[in-house]
Protein backbone atom coordinates (compact mmCIF):
# COMPACT_ATOMS: atom_id res chain seq x y z
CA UNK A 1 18.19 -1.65 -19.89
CA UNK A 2 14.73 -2.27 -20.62
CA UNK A 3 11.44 -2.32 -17.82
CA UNK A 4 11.38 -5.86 -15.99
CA UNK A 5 7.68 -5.82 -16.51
CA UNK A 6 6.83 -4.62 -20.05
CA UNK A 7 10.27 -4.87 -21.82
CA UNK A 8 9.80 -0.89 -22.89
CA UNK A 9 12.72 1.41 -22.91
CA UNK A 10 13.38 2.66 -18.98
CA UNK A 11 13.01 6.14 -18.39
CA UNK A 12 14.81 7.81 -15.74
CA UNK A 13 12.35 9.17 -13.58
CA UNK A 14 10.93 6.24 -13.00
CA UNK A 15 14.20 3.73 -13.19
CA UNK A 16 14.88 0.65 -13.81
CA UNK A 17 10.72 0.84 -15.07
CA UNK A 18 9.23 2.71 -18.13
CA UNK A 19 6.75 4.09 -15.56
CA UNK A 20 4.90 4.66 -12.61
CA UNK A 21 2.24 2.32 -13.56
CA UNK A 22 4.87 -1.17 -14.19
CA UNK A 23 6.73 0.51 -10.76
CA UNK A 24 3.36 0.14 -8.83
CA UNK A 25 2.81 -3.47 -10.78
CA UNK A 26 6.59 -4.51 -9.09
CA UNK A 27 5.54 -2.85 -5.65
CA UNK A 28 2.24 -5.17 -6.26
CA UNK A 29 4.32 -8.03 -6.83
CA UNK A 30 6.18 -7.76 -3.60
CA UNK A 31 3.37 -7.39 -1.53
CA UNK A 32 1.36 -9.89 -2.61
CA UNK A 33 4.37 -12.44 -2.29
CA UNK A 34 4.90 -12.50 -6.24
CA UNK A 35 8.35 -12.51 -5.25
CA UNK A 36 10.04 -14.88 -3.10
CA UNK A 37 13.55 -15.55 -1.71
CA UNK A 38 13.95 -19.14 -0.49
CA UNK A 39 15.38 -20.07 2.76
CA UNK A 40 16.67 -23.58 3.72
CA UNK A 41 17.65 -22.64 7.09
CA UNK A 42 14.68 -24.30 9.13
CA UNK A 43 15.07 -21.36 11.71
CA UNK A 44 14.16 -18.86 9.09
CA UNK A 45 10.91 -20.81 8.38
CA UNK A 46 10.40 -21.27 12.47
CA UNK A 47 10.87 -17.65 12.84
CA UNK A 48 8.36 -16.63 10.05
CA UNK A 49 5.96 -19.39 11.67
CA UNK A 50 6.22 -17.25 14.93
CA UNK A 51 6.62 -13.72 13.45
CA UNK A 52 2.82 -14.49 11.50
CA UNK A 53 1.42 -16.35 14.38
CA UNK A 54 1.84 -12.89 16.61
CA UNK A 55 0.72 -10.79 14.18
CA UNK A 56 -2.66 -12.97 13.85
CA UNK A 57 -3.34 -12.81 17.41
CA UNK A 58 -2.77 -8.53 17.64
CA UNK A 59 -5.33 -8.00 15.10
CA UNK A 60 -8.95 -7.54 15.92
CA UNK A 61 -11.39 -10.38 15.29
């Protein structure tokens, strides 16, 4: 199975990636919202909507 970023050879340490770097690239890609599942339930989006809108008002300004 080769690394889902670079293609190279996997190696087990580091599995299903060649290595720590393309690991940390994936991790990058989830937090930055590189990766995505869609929703068409309109509650899902109305619960994001009010899961962000808290969050924005507990940080400092």
């Amino acid at each position: 199975m080769p690394c889902p970023i670079c293609e190279k050879p996997t190696e087990t340490a580091f599995r299903p990636f060649c290595s720590k770097r393309c690991a940390d690239v994936d991790l990058a890609k989830w937090f930055t919202g590189g990766y995505a599942i869609a929703a068409d339930d309109p509650e899902d989006a109305q619960e994001l909507d009010s899961q962000l809108r808290q969050a924005d008002q507990q940080k400092p300004h």
